[in-house]
Protein backbone atom coordinates (compact mmCIF):
# COMPACT_ATOMS: atom_id res chain seq x y z
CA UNK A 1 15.26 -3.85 -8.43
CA UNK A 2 18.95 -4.80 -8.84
CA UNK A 3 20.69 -7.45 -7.33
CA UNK A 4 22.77 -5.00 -5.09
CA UNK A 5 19.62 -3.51 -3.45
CA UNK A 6 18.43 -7.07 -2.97
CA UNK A 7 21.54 -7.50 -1.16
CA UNK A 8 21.09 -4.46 1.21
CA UNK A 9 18.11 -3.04 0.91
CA UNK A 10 16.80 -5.10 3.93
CA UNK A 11 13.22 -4.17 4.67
CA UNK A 12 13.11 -1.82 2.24
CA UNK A 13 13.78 -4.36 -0.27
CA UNK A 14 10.74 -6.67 1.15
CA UNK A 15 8.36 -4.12 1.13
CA UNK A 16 8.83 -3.26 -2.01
CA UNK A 17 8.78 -6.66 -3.52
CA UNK A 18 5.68 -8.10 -1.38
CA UNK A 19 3.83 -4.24 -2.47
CA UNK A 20 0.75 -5.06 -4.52
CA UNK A 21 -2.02 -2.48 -4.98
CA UNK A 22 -4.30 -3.33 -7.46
CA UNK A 23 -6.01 -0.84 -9.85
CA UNK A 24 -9.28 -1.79 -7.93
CA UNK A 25 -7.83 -1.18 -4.21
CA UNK A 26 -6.73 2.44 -6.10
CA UNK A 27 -9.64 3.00 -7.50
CA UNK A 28 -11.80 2.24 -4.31
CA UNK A 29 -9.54 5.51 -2.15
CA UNK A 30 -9.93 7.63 -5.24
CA UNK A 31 -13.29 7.20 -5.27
CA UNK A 32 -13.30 7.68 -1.60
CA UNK A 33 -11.77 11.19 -2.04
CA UNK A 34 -14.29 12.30 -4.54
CA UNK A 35 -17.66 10.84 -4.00
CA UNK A 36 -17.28 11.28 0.27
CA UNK A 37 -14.96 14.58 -0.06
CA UNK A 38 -12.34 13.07 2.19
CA UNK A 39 -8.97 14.44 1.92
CA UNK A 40 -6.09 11.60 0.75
CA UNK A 41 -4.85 11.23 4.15
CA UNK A 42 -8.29 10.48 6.18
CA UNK A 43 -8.86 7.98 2.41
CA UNK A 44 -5.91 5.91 3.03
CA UNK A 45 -6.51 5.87 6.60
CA UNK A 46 -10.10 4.82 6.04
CA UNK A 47 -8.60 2.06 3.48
CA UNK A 48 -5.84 0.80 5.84
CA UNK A 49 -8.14 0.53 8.64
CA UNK A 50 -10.23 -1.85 6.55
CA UNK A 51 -7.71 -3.66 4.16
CA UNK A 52 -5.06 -4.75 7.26
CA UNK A 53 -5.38 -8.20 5.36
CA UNK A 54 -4.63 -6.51 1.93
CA UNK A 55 -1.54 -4.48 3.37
CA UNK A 56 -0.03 -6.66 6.35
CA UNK A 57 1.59 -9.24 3.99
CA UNK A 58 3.72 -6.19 2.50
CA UNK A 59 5.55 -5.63 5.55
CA UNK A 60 8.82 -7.58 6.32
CA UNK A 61 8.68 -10.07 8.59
C-alpha cells in the first residue's frame, strides 16, 4: 500500500493492513465447500460465525 492511501484510505486502509487469513483458515472453508457441499456463501458464513475472534481484530476501530 502506498503512503497516499495510508493517508486517506481511512478504514479501508485498516482493514486491509490488520487482514490476515492464513492458508489454514482458507483451507478449513474450502474444505467446508467440498466435503459438506455448502455453497461459498453459507462456508464463510459458517466460518465467520465461528472465527469472530480470528476476524474482529481486522476491522477498524
Amino acid at each position: 500500500m502506498n503512503k497516499t492511501f495510508a493517508g486517506t484510505g481511512g478504514g479501508t486502509y485498516d482493514f486491509i493492513k490488520n487482514f490476515k487469513w492464513t492458508n489454514t483458515d482458507q483451507n478449513e472453508v474450502a474444505d467446508t465447500v467440498g466435503s459438506d457441499k455448502l455453497g461459498l456463501d453459507k462456508a464463510a458464513k459458517q466460518w465467520t460465525d465461528s472465527r469472530a475472534g480470528v476476524w474482529k481484530p481486522w476491522l477498524p476501530r
